[in-house]
PDB file of N, CA and C in Angstrom:
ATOM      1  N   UNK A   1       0.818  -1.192   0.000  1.00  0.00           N
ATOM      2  CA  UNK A   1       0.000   0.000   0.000  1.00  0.00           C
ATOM      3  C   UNK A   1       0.860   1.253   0.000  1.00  0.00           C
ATOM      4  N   UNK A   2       2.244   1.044   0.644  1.00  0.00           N
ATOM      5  CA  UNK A   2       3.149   2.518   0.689  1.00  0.00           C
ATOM      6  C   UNK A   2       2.988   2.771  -0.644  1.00  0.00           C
ATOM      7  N   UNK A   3       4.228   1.553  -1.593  1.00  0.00           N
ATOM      8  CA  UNK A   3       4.052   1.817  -2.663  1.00  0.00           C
ATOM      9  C   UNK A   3       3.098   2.738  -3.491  1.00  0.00           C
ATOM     10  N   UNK A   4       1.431   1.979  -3.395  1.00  0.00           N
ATOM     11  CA  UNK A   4       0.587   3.096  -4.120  1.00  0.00           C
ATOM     12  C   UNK A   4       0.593   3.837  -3.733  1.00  0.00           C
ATOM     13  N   UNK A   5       0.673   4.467  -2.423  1.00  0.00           N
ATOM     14  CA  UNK A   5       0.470   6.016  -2.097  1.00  0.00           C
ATOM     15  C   UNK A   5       1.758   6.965  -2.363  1.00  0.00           C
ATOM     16  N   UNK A   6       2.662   6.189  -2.430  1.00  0.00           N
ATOM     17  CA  UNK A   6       4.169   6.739  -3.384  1.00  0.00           C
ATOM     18  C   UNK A   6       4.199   7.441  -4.298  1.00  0.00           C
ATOM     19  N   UNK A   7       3.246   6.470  -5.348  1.00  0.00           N
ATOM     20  CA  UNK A   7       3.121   7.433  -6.802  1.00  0.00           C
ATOM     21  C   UNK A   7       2.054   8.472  -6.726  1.00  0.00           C
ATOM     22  N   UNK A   8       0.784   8.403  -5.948  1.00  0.00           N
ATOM     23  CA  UNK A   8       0.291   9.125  -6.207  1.00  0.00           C
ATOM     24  C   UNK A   8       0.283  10.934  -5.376  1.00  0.00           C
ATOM     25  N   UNK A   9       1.039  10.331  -4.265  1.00  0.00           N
ATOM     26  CA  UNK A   9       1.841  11.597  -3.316  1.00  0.00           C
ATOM     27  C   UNK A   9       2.918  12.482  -4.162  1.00  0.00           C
ATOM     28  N   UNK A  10       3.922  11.440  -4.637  1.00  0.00           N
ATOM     29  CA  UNK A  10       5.196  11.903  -4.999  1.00  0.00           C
ATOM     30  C   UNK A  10       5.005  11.946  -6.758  1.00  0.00           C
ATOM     31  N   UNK A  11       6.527  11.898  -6.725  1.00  0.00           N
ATOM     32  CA  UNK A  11       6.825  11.549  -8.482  1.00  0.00           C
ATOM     33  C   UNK A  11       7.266  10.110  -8.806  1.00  0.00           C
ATOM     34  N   UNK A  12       7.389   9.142  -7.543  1.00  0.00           N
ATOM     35  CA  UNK A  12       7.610   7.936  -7.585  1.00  0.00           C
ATOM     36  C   UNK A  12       7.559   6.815  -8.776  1.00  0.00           C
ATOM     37  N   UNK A  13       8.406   6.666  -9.580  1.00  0.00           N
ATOM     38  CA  UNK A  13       8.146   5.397 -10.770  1.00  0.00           C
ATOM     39  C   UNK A  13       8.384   4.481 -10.737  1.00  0.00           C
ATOM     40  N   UNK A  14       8.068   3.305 -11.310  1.00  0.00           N
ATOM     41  CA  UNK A  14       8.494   2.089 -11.024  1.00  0.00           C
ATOM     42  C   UNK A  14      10.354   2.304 -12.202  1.00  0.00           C
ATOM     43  N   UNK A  15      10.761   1.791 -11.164  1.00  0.00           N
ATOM     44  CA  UNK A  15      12.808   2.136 -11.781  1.00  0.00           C
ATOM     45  C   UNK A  15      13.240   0.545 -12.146  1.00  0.00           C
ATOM     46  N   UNK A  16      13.676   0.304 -13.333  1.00  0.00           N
ATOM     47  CA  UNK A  16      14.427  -1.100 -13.601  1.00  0.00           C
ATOM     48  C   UNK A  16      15.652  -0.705 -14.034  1.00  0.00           C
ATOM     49  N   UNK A  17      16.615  -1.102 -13.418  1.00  0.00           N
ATOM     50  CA  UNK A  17      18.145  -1.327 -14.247  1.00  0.00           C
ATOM     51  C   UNK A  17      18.786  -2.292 -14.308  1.00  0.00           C
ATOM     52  N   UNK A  18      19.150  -2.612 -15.305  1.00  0.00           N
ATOM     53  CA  UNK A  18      20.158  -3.902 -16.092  1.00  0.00           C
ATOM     54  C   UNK A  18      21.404  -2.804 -15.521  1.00  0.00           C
ATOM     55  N   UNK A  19      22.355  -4.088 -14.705  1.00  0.00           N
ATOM     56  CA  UNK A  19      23.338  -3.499 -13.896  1.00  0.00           C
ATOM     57  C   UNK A  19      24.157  -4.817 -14.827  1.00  0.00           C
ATOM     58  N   UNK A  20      25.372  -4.649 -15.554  1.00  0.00           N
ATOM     59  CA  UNK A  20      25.744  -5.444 -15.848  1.00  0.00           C
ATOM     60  C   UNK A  20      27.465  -5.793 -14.867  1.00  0.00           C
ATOM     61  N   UNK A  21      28.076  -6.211 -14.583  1.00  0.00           N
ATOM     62  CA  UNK A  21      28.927  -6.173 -14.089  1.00  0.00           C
ATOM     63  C   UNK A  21      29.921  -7.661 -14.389  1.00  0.00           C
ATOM     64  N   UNK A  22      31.468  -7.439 -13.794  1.00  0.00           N
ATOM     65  CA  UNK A  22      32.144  -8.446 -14.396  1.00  0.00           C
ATOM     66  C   UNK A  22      32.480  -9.553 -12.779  1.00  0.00           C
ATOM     67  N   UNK A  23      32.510 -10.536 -13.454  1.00  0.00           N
ATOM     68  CA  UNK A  23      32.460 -11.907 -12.695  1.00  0.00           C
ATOM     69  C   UNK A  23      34.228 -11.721 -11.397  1.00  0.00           C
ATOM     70  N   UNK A  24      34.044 -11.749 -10.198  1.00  0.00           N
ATOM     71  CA  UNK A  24      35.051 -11.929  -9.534  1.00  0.00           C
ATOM     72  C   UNK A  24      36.181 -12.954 -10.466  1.00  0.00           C
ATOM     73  N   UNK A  25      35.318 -14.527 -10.350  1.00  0.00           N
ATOM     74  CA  UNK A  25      36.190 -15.295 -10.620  1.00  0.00           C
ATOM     75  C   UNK A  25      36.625 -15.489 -11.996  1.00  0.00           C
ATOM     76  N   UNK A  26      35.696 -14.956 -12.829  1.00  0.00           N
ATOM     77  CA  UNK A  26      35.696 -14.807 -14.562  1.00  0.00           C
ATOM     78  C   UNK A  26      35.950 -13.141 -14.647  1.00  0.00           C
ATOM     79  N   UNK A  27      37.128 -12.175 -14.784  1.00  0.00           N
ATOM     80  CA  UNK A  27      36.967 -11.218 -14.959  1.00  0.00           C
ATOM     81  C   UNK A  27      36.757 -10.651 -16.501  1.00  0.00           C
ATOM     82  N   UNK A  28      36.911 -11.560 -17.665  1.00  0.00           N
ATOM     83  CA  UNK A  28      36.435 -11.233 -18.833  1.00  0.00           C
ATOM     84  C   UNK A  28      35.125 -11.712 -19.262  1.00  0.00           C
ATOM     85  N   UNK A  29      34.082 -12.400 -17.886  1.00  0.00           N
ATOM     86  CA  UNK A  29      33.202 -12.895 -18.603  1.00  0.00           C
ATOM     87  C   UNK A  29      31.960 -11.354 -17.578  1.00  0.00           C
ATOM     88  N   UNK A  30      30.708 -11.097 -18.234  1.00  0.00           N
ATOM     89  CA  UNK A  30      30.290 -10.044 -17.767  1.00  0.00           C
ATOM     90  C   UNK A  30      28.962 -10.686 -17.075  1.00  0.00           C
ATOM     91  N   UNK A  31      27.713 -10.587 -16.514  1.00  0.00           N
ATOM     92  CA  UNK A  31      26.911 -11.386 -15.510  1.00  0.00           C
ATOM     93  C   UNK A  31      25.544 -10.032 -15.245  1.00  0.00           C
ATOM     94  N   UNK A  32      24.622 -10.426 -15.608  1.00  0.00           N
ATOM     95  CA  UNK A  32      23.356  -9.645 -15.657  1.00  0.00           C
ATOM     96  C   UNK A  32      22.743  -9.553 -14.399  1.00  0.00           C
ATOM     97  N   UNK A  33      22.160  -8.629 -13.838  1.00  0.00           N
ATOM     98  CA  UNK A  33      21.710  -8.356 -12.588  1.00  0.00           C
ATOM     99  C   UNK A  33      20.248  -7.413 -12.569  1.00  0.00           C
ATOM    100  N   UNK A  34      19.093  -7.619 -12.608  1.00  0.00           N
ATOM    101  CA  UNK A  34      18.145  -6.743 -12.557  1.00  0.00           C
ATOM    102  C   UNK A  34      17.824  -6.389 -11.133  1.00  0.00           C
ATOM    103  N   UNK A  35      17.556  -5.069 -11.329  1.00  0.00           N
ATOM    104  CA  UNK A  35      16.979  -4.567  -9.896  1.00  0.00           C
ATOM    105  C   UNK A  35      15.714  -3.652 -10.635  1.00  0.00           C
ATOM    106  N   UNK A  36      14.776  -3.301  -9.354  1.00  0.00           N
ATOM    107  CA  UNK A  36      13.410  -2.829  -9.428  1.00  0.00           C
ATOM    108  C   UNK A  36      13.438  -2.161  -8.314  1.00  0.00           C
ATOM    109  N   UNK A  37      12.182  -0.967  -8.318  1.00  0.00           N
ATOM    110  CA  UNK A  37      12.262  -0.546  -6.753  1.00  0.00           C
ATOM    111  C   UNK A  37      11.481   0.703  -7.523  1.00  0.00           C
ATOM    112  N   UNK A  38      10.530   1.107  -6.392  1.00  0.00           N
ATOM    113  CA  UNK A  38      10.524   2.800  -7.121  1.00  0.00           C
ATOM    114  C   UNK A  38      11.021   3.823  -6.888  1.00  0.00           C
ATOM    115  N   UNK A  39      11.379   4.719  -7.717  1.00  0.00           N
ATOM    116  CA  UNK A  39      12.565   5.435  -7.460  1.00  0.00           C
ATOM    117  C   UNK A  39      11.802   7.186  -7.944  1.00  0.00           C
ATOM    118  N   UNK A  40      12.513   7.883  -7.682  1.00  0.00           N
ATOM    119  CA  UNK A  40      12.157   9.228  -7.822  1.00  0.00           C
ATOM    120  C   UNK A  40      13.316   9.369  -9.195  1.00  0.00           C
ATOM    121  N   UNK A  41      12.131   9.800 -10.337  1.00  0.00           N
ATOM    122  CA  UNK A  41      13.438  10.680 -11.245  1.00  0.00           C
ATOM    123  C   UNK A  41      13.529  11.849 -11.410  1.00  0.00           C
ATOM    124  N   UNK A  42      14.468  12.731 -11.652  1.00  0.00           N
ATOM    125  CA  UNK A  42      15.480  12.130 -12.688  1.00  0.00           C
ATOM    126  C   UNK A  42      16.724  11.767 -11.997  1.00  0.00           C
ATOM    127  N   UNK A  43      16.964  12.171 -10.675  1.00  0.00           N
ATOM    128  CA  UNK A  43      18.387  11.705  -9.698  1.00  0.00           C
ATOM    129  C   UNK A  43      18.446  10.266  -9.243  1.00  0.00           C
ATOM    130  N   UNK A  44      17.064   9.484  -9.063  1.00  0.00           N
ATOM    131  CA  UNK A  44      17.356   8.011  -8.844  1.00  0.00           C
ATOM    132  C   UNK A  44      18.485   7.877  -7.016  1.00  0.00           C
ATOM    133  N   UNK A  45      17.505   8.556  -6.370  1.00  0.00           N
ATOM    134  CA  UNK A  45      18.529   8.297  -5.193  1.00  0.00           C
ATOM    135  C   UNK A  45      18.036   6.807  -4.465  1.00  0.00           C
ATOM    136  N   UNK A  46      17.263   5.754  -4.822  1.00  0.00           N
ATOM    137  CA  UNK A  46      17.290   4.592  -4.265  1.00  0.00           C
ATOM    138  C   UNK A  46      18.657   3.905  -5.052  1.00  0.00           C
ATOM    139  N   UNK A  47      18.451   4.043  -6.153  1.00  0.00           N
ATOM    140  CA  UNK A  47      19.139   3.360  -7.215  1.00  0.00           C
ATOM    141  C   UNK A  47      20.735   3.891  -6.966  1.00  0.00           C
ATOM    142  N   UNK A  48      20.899   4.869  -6.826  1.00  0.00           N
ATOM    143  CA  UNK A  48      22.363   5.479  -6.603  1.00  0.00           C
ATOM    144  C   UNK A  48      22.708   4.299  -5.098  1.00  0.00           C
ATOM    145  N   UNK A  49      21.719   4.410  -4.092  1.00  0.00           N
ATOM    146  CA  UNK A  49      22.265   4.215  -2.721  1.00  0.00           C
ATOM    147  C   UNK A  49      22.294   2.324  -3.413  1.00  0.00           C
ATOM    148  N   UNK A  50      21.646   1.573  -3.675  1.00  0.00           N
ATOM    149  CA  UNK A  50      22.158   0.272  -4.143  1.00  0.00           C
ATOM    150  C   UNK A  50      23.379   0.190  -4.871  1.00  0.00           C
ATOM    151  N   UNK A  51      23.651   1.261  -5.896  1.00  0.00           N
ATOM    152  CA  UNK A  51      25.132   1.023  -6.868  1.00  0.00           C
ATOM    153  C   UNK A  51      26.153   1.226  -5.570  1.00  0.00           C
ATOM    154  N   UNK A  52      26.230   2.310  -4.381  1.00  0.00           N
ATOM    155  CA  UNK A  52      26.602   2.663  -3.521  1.00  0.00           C
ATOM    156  C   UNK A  52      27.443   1.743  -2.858  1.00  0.00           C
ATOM    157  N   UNK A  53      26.372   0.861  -2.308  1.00  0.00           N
ATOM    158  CA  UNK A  53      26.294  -0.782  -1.658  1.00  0.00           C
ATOM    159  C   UNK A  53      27.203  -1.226  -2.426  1.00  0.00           C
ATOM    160  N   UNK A  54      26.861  -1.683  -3.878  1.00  0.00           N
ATOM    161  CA  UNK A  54      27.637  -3.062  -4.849  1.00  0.00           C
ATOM    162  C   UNK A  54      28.837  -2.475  -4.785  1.00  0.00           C
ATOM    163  N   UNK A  55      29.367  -1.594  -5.108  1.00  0.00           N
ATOM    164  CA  UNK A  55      30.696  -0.933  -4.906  1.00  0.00           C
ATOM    165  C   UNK A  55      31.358  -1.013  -3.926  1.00  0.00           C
ATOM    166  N   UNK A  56      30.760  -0.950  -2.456  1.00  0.00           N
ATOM    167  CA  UNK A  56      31.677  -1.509  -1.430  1.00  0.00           C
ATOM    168  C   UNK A  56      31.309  -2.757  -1.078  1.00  0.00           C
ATOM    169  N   UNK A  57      30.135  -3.728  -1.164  1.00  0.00           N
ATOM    170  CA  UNK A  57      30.145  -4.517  -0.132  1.00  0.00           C
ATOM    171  C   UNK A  57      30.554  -5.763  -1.595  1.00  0.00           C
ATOM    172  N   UNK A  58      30.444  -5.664  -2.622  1.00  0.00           N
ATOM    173  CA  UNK A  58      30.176  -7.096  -3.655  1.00  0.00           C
ATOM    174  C   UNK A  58      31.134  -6.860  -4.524  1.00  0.00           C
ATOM    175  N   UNK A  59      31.920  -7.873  -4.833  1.00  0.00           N
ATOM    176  CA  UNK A  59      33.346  -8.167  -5.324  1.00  0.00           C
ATOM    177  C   UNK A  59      33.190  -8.148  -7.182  1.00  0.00           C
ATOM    178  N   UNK A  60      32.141  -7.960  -7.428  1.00  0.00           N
ATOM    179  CA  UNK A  60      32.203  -7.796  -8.997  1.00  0.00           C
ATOM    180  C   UNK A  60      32.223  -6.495  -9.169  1.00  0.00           C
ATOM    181  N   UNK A  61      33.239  -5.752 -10.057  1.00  0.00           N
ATOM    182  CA  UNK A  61      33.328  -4.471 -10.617  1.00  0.00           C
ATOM    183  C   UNK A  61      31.895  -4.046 -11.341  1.00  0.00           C
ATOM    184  N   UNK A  62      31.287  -3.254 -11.287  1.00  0.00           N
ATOM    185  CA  UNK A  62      30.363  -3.070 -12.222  1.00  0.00           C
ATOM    186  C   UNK A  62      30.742  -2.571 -13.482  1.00  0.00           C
ATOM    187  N   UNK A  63      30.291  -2.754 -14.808  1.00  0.00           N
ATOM    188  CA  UNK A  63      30.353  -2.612 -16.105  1.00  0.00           C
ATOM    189  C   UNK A  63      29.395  -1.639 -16.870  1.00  0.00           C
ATOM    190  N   UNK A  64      27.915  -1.597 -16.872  1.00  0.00           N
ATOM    191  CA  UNK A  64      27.264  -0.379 -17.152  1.00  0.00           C
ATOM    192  C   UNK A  64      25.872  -0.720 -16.790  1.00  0.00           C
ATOM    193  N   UNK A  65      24.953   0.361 -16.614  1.00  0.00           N
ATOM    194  CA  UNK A  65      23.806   0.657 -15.622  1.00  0.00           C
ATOM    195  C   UNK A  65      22.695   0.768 -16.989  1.00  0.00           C
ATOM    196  N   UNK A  66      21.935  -0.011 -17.030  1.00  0.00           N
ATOM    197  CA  UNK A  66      20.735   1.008 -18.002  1.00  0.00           C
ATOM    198  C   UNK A  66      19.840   0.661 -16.982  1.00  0.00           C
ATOM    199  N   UNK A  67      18.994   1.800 -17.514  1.00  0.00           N
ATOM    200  CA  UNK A  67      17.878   2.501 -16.937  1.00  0.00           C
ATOM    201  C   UNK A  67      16.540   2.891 -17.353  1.00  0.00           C
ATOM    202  N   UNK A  68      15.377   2.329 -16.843  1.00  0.00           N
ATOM    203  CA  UNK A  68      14.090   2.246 -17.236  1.00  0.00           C
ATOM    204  C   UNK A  68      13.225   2.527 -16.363  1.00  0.00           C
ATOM    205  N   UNK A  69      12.520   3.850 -16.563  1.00  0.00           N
ATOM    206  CA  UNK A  69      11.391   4.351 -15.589  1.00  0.00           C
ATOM    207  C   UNK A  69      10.035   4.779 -16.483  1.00  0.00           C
ATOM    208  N   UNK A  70       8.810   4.392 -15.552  1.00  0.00           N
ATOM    209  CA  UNK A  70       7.930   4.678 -16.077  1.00  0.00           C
ATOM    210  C   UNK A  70       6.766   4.662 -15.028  1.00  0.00           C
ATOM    211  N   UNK A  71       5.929   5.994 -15.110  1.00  0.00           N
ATOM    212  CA  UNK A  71       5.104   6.281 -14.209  1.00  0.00           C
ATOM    213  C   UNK A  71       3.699   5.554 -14.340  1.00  0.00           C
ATOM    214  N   UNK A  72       3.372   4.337 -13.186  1.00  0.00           N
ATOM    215  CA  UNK A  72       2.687   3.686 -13.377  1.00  0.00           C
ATOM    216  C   UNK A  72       1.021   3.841 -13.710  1.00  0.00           C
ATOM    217  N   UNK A  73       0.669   4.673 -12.571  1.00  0.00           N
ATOM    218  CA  UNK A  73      -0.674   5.173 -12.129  1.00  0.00           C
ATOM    219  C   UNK A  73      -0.404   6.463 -13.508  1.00  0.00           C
ATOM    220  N   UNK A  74      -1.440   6.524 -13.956  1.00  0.00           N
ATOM    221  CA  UNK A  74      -1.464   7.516 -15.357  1.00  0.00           C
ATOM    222  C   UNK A  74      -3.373   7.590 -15.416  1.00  0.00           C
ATOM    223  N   UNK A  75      -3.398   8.878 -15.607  1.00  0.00           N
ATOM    224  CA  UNK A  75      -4.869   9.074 -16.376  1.00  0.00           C
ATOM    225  C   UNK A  75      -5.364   8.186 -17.356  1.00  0.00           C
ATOM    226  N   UNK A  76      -6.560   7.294 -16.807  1.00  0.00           N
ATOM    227  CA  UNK A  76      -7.111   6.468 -18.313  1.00  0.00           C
ATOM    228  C   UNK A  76      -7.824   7.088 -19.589  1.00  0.00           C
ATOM    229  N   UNK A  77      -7.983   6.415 -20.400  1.00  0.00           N
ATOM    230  CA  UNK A  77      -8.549   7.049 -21.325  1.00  0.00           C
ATOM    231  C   UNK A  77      -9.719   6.101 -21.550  1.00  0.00           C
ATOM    232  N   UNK A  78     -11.140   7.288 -21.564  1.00  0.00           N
ATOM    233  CA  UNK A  78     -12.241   6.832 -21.703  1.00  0.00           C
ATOM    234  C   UNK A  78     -12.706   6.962 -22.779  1.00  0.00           C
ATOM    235  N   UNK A  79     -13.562   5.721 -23.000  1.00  0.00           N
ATOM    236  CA  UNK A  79     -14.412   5.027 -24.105  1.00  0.00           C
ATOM    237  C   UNK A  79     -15.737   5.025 -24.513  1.00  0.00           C
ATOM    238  N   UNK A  80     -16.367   5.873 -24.677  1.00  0.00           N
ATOM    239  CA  UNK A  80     -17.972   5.595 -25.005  1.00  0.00           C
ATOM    240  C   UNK A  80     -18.828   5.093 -25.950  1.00  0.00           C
ATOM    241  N   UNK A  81     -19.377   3.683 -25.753  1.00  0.00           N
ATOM    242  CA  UNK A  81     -19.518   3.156 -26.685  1.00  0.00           C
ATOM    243  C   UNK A  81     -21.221   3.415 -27.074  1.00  0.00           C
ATOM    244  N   UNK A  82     -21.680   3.395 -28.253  1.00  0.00           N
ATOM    245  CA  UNK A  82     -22.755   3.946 -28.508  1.00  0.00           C
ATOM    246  C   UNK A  82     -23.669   2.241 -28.693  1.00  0.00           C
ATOM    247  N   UNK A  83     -24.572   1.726 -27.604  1.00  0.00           N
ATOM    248  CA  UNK A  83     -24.905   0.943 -26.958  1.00  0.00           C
ATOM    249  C   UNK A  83     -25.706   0.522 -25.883  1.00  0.00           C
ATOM    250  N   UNK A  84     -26.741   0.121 -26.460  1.00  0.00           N
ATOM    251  CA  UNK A  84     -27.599  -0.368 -25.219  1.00  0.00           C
ATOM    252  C   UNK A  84     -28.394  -1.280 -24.946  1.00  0.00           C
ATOM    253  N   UNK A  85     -28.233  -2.506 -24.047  1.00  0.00           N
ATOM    254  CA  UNK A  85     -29.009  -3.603 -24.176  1.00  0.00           C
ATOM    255  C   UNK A  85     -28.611  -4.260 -22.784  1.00  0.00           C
ATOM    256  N   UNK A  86     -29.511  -5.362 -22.780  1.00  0.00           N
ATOM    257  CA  UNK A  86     -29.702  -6.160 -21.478  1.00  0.00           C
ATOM    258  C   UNK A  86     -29.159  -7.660 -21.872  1.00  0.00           C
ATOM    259  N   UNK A  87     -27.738  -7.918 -20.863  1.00  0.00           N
ATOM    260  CA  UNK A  87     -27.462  -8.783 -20.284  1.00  0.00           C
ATOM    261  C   UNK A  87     -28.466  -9.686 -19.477  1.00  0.00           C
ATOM    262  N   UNK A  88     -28.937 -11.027 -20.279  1.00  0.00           N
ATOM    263  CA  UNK A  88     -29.517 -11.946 -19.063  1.00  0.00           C
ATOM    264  C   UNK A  88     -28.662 -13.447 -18.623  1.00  0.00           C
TER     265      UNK A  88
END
């Protein structure tokens, strides 16, 4: 429930990044990592404080970050269909 009240309080989006990074024990081989979370854009300070983390606490160098946000809760778009009859 935080979550929903996140987006609709804040600017909150749902944030995905492909964190790619290179293998401790394979350092020429590279190793895919998704993370999620919602994040505030355009600074991404959840997402900064996780790269934060991998940098000191996890032994694979990171390699490159992409980044995908998109604001979930959005105005619908209504339909009026010209129609009328009974369901039995």
């Amino acid at each position: 429930m935080a979550d929903f009240e996140k987006q609709f309080t804040s600017d909150y989006r749902l944030t995905t990044a492909q964190i790619l990074y290179h293998r401790p024990d394979y350092p020429k081989f590279l190793q895919e990592f998704i993370w999620q979370d919602y994040d505030l854009a355009p600074k991404f300070p959840q997402l900064h404080g996780f790269l934060g983390f991998w940098v000191r606490e996890i032994e694979g160098k990171l390699h490159s970050v992409y980044v995908a946000h998109q604001k979930i809760i959005t105005p619908s778009d209504a339909h009026f269909l010209d129609f009328e009859g009974t369901i039995q």
